[in-house]
C-alpha atoms as a PDB file:
ATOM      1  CA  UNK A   1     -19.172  20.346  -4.039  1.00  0.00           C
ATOM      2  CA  UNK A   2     -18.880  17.812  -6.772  1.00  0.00           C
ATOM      3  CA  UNK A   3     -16.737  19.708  -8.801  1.00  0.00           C
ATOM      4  CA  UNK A   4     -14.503  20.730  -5.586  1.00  0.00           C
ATOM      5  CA  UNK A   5     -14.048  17.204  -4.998  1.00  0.00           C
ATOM      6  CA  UNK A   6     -13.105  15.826  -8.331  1.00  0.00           C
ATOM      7  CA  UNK A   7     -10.140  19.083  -8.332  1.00  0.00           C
ATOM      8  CA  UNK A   8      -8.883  18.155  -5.049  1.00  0.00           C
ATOM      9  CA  UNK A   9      -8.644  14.845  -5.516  1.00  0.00           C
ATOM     10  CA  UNK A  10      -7.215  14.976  -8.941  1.00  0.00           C
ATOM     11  CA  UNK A  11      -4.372  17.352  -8.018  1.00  0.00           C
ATOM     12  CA  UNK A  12      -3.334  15.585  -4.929  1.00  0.00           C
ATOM     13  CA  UNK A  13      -3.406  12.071  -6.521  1.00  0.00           C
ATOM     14  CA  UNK A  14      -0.817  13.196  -9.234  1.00  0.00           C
ATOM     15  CA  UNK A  15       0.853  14.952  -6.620  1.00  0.00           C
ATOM     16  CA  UNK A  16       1.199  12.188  -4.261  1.00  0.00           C
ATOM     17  CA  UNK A  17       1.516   9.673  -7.087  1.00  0.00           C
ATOM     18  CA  UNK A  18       4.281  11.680  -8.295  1.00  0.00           C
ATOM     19  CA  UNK A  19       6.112  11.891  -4.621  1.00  0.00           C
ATOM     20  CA  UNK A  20       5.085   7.880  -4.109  1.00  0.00           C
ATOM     21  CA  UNK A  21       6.909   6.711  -7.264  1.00  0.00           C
ATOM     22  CA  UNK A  22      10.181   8.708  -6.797  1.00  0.00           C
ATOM     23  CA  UNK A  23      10.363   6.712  -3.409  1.00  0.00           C
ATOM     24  CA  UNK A  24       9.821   4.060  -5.805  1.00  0.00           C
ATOM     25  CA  UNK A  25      12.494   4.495  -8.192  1.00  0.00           C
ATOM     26  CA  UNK A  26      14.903   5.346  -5.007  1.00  0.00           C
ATOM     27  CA  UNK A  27      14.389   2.370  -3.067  1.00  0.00           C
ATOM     28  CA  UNK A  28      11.604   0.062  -3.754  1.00  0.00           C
ATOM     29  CA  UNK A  29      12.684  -0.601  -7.537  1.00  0.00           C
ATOM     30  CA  UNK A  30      16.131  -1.340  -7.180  1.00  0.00           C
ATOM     31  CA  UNK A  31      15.202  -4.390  -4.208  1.00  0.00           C
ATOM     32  CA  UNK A  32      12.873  -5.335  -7.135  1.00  0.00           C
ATOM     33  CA  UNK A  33      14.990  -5.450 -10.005  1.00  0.00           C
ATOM     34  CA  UNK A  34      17.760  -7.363  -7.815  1.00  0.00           C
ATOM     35  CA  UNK A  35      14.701 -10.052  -7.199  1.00  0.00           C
ATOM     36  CA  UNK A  36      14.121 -10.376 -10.585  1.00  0.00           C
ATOM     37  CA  UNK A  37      17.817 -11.468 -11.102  1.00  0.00           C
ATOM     38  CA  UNK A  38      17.352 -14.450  -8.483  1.00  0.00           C
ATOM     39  CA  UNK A  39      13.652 -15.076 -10.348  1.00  0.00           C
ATOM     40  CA  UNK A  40      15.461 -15.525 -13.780  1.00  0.00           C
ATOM     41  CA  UNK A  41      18.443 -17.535 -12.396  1.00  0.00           C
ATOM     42  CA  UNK A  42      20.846 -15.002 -13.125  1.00  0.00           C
ATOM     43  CA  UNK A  43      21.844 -15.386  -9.611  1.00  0.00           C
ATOM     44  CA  UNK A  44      21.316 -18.377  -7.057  1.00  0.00           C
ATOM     45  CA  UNK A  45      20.833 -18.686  -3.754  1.00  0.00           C
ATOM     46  CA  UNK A  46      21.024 -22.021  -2.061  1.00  0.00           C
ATOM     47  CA  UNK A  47      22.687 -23.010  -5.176  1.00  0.00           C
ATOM     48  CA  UNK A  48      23.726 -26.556  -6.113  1.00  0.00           C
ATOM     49  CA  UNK A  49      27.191 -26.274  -3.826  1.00  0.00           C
ATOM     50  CA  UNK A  50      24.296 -25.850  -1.016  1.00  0.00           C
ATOM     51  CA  UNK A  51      26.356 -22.130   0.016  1.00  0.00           C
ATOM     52  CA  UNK A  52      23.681 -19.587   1.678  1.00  0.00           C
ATOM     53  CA  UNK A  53      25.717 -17.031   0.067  1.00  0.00           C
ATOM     54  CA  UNK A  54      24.920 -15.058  -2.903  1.00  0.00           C
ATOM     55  CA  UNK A  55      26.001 -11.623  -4.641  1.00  0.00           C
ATOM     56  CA  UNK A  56      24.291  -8.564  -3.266  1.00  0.00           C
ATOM     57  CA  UNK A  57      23.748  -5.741  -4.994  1.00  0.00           C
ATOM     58  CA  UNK A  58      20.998  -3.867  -7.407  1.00  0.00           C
ATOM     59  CA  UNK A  59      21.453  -3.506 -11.436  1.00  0.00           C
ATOM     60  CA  UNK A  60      21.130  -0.043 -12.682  1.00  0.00           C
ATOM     61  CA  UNK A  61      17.704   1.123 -13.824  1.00  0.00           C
ATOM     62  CA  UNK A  62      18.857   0.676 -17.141  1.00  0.00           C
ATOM     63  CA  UNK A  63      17.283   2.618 -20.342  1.00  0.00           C
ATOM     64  CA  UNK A  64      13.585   0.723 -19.394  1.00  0.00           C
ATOM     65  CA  UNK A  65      12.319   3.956 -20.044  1.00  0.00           C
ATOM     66  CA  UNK A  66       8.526   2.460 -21.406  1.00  0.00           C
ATOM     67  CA  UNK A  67       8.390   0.359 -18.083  1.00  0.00           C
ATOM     68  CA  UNK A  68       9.193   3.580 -15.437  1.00  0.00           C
ATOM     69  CA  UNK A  69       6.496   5.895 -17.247  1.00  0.00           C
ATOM     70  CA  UNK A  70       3.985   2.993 -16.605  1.00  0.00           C
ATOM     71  CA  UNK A  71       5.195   3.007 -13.026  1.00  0.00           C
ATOM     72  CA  UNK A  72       4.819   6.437 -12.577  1.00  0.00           C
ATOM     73  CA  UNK A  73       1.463   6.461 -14.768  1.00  0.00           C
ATOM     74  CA  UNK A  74       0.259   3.404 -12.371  1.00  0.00           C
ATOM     75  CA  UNK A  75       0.869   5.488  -9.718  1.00  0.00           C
ATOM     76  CA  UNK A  76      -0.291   8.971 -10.429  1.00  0.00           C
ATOM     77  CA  UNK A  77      -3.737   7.019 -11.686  1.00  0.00           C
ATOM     78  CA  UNK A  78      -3.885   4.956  -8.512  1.00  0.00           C
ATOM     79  CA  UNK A  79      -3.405   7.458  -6.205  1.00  0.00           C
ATOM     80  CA  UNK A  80      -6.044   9.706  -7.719  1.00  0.00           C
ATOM     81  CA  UNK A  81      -8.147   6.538  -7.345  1.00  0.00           C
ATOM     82  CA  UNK A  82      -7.351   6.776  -3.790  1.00  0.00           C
ATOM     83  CA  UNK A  83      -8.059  10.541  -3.352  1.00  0.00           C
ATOM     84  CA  UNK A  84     -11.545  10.094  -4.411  1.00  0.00           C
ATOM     85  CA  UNK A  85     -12.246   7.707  -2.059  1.00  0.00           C
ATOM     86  CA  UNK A  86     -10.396   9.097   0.717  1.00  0.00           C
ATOM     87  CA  UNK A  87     -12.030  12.868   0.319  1.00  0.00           C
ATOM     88  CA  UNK A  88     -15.069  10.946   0.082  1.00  0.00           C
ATOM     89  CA  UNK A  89     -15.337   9.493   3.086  1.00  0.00           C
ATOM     90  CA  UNK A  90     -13.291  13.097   4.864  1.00  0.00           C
ATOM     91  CA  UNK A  91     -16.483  14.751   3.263  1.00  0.00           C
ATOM     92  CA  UNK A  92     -19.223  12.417   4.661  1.00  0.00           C
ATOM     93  CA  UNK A  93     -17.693  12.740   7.927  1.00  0.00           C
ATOM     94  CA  UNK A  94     -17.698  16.477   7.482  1.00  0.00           C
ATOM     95  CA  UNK A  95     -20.989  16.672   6.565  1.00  0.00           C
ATOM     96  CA  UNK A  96     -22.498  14.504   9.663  1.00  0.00           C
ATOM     97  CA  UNK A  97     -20.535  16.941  11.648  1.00  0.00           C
ATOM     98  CA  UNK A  98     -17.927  13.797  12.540  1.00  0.00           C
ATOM     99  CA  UNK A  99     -14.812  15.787  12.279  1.00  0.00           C
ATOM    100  CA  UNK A 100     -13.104  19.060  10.429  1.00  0.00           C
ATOM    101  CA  UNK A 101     -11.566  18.367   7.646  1.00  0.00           C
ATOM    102  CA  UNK A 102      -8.300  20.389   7.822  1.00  0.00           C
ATOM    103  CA  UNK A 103      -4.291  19.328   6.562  1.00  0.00           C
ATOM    104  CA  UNK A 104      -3.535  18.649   9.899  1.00  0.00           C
ATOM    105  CA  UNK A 105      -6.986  15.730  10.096  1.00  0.00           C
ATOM    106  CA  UNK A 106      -6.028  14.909   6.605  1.00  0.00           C
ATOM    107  CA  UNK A 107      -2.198  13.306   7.500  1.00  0.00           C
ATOM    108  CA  UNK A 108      -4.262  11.205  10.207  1.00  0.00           C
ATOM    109  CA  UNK A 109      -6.995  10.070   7.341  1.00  0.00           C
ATOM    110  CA  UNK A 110      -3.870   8.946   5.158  1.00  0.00           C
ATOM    111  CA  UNK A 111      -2.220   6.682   7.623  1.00  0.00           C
ATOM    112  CA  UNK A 112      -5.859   5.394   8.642  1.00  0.00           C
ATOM    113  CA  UNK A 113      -5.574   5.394   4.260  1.00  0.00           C
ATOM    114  CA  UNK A 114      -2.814   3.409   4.643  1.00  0.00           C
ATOM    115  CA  UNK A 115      -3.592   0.588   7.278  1.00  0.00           C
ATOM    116  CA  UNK A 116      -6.752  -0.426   5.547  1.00  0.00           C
ATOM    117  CA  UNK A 117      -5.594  -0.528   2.205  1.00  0.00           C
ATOM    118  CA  UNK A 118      -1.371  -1.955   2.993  1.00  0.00           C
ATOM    119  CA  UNK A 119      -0.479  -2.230   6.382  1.00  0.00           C
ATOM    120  CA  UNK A 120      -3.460  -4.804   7.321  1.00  0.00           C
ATOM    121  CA  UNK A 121      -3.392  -7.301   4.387  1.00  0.00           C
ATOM    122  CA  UNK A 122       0.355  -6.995   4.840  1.00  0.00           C
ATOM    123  CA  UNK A 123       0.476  -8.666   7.934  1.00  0.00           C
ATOM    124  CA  UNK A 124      -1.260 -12.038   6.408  1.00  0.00           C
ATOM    125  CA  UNK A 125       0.065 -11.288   2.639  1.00  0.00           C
ATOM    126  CA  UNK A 126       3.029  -9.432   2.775  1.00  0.00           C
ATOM    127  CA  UNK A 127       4.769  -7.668  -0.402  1.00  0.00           C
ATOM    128  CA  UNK A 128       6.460 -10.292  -2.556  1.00  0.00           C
ATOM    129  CA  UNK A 129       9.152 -10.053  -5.019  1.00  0.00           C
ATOM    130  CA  UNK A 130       8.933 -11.592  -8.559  1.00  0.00           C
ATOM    131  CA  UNK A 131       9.212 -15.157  -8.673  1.00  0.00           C
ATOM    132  CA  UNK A 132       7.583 -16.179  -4.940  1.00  0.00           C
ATOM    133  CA  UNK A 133       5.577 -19.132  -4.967  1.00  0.00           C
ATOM    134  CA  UNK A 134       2.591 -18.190  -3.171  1.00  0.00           C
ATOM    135  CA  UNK A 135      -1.264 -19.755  -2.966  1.00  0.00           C
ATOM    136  CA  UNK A 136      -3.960 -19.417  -5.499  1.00  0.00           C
ATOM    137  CA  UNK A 137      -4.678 -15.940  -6.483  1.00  0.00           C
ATOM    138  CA  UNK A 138      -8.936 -16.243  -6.199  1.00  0.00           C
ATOM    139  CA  UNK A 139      -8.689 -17.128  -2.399  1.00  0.00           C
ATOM    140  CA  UNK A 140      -6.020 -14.105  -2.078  1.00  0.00           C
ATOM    141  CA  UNK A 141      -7.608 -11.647  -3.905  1.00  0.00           C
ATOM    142  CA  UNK A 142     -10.903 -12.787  -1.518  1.00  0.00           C
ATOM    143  CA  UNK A 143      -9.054 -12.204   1.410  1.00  0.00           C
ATOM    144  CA  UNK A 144      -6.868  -8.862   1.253  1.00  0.00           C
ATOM    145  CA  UNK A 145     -10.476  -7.415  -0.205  1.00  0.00           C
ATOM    146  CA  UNK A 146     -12.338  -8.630   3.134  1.00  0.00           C
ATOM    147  CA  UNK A 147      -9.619  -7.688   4.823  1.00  0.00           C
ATOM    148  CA  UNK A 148      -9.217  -4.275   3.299  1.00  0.00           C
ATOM    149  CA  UNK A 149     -13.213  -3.692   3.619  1.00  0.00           C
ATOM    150  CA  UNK A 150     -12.978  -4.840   7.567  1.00  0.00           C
ATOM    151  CA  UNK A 151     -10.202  -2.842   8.656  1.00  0.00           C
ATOM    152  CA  UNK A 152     -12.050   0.424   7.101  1.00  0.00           C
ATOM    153  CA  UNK A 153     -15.115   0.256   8.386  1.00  0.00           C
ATOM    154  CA  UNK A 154     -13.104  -0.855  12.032  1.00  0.00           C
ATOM    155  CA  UNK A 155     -11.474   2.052  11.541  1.00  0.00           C
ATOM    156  CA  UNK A 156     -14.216   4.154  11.104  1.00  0.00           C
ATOM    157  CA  UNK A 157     -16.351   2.497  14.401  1.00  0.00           C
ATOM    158  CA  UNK A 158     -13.055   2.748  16.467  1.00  0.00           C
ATOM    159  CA  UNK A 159     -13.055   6.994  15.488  1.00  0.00           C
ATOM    160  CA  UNK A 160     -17.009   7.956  15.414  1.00  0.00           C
ATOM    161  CA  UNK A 161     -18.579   5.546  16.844  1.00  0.00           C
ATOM    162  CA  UNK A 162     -19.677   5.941  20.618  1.00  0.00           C
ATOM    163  CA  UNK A 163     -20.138   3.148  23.629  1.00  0.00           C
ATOM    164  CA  UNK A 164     -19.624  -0.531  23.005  1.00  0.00           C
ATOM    165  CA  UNK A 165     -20.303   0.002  19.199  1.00  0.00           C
ATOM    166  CA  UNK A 166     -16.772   1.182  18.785  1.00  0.00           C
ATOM    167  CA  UNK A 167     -15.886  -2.455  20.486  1.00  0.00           C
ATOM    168  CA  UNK A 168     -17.488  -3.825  17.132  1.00  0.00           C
ATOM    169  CA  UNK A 169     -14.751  -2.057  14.700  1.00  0.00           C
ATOM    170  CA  UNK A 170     -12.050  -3.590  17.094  1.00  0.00           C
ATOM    171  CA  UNK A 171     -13.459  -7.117  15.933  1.00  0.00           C
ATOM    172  CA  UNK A 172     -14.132  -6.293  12.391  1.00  0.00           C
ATOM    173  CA  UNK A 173     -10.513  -5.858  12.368  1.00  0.00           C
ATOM    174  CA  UNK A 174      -9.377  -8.599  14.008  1.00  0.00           C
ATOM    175  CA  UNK A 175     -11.778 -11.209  12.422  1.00  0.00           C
ATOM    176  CA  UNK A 176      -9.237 -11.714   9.072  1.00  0.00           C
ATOM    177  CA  UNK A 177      -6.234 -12.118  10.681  1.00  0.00           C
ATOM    178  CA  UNK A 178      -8.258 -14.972  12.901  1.00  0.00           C
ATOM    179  CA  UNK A 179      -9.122 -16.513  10.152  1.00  0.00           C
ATOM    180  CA  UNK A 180      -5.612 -16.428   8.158  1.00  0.00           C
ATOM    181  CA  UNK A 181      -4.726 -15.449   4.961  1.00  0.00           C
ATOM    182  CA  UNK A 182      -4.148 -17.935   2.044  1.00  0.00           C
ATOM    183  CA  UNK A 183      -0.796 -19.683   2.124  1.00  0.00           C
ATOM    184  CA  UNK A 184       1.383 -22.543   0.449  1.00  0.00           C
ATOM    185  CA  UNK A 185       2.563 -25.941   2.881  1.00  0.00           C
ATOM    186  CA  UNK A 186       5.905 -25.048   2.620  1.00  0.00           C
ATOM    187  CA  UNK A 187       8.528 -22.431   1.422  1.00  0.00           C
ATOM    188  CA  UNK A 188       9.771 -22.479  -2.069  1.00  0.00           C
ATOM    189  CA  UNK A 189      10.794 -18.756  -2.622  1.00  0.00           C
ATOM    190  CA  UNK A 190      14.044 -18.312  -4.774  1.00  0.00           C
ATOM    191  CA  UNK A 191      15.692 -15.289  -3.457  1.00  0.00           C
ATOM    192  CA  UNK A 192      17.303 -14.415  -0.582  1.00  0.00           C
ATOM    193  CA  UNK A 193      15.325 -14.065   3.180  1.00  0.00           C
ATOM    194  CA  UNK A 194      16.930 -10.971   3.679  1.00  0.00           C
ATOM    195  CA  UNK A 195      16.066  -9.106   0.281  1.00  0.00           C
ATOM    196  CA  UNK A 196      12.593 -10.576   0.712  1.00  0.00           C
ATOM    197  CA  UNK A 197      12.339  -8.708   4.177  1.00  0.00           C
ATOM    198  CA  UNK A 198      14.216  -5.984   2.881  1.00  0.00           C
ATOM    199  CA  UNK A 199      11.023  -5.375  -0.202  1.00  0.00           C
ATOM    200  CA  UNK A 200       8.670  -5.901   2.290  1.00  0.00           C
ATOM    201  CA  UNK A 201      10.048  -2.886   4.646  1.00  0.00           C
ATOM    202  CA  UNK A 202      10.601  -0.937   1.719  1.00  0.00           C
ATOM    203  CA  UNK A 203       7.291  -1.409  -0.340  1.00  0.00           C
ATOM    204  CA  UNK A 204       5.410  -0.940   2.908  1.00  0.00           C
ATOM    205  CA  UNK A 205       7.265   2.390   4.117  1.00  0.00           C
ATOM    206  CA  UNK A 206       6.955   3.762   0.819  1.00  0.00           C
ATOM    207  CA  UNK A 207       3.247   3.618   0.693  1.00  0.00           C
ATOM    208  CA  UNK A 208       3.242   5.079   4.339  1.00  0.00           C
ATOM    209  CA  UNK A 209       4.720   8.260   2.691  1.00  0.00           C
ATOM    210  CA  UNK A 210       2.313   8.187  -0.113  1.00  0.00           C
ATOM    211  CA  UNK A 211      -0.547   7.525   1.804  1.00  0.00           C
ATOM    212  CA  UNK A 212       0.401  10.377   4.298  1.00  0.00           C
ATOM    213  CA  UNK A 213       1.299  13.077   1.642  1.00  0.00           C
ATOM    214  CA  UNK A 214      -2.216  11.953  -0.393  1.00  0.00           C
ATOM    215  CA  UNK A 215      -4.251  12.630   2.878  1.00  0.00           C
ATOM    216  CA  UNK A 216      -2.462  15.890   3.528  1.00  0.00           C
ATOM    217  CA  UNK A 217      -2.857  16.865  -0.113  1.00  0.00           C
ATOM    218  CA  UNK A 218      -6.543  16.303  -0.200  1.00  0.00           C
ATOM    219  CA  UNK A 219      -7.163  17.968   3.256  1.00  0.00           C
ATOM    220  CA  UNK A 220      -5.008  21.025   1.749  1.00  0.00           C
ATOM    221  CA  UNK A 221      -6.574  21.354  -1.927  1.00  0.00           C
ATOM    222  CA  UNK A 222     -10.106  20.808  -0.036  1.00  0.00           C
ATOM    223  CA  UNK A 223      -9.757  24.133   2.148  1.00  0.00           C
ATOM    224  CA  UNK A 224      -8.732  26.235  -0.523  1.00  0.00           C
ATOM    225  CA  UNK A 225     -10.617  27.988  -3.121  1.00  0.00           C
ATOM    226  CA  UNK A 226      -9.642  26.041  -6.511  1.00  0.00           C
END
């Protein structure tokens, strides 16, 4: 079973590593590399002449070829990371007799995937492009970890548990947001509201699709004699 896990999990983290960083390099790269412009001053908004207007419009990839093999090597590694600890947990639950682990269970392990680890810290630390201003890093860190770590096991209460206990995983995953994430006084970012939103959306749709295609992929390698 070891072995079986370790096989599925590697092939469908490279696989969905692979799909998440061609989503990447199609949208969420080019919002990125546009922020970095505005973090380096190569364009202004809210310049000196006080205009909310600025230039719109991504720079090519360019020939960065070093930097996009470490994003898709960042992403094939993570995502493998992922798969071991989503089949894990599919596995466990199999075992106890929770659920069936089939494709079809795996897309809805993915997205569960995907709220713990993106969509829930998201809504108190949201994706940021290069350059934000944004609170210390410790009490951050601290807080998208509990949050992560809440929202699983929530998620987990809410889909196995029975009678009031699943109540409990409702509170788990409200308790973070009650208490707040860590956040500056005041705005100071340097780039423009609507590019900001616009990484956010982005960042967080791709990782829907490469949560979603990781869960599927480790459901599918899992049933099948590798």
């Amino acid at each position: 079973m070891n072995q079986k896990l370790l096989t599925s999990a590697v092939f469908a983290g490279v696989a969905a590593g692979l799909i998440a960083a061609v989503l990447q390099f199609m949208f969420v790269i080019p919002a990125l590399l546009e922020g970095e412009l505005f973090e380096t001053g190569a364009r202004v908004h809210f310049g000196a002449d006080g205009s909310p207007e600025s230039d719109r419009g991504a720079p090519g990839l360019g020939g960065e070829w070093g930097r996009h093999l470490m994003t898709v090597g960042f992403n094939i590694v993570t995502y493998v990371g992922f798969g071991f600890l989503l089949l894990a947990a599919m596995a466990v639950a199999e075992m106890r007799g929770l659920t069936k682990i089939t494709p079809r269970q795996g897309l809805i392990w993915g997205l569960a995937g995907f709220i713990a680890i993106q969509l829930a810290p998201a809504f108190g630390l949201p994706p940021e492009l290069p350059g934000t201003p944004a609170a210390e890093i410790g009490p951050r860190q601290a807080w998208w970890l509990g949050t992560l770590v809440a929202t699983a096991l929530g998620l987990w209460l809410i889909a196995f548990a029975r009678g009031p206990i699943a109540v409990v995983g409702i509170v788990l995953i409200l308790v973070p947001h009650l208490i707040g994430a860590p956040h500056l006084d005041g705005y100071f970012g340097v780039s423009p509201p609507e590019l900001s939103a616009e990484f956010a959306t982005l960042s967080l749709g791709t990782s829907a699709a490469g949560w979603t295609a990781l869960g599927f992929l480790c459901a599918w390698f899992w049933t099948r004699e590798l």
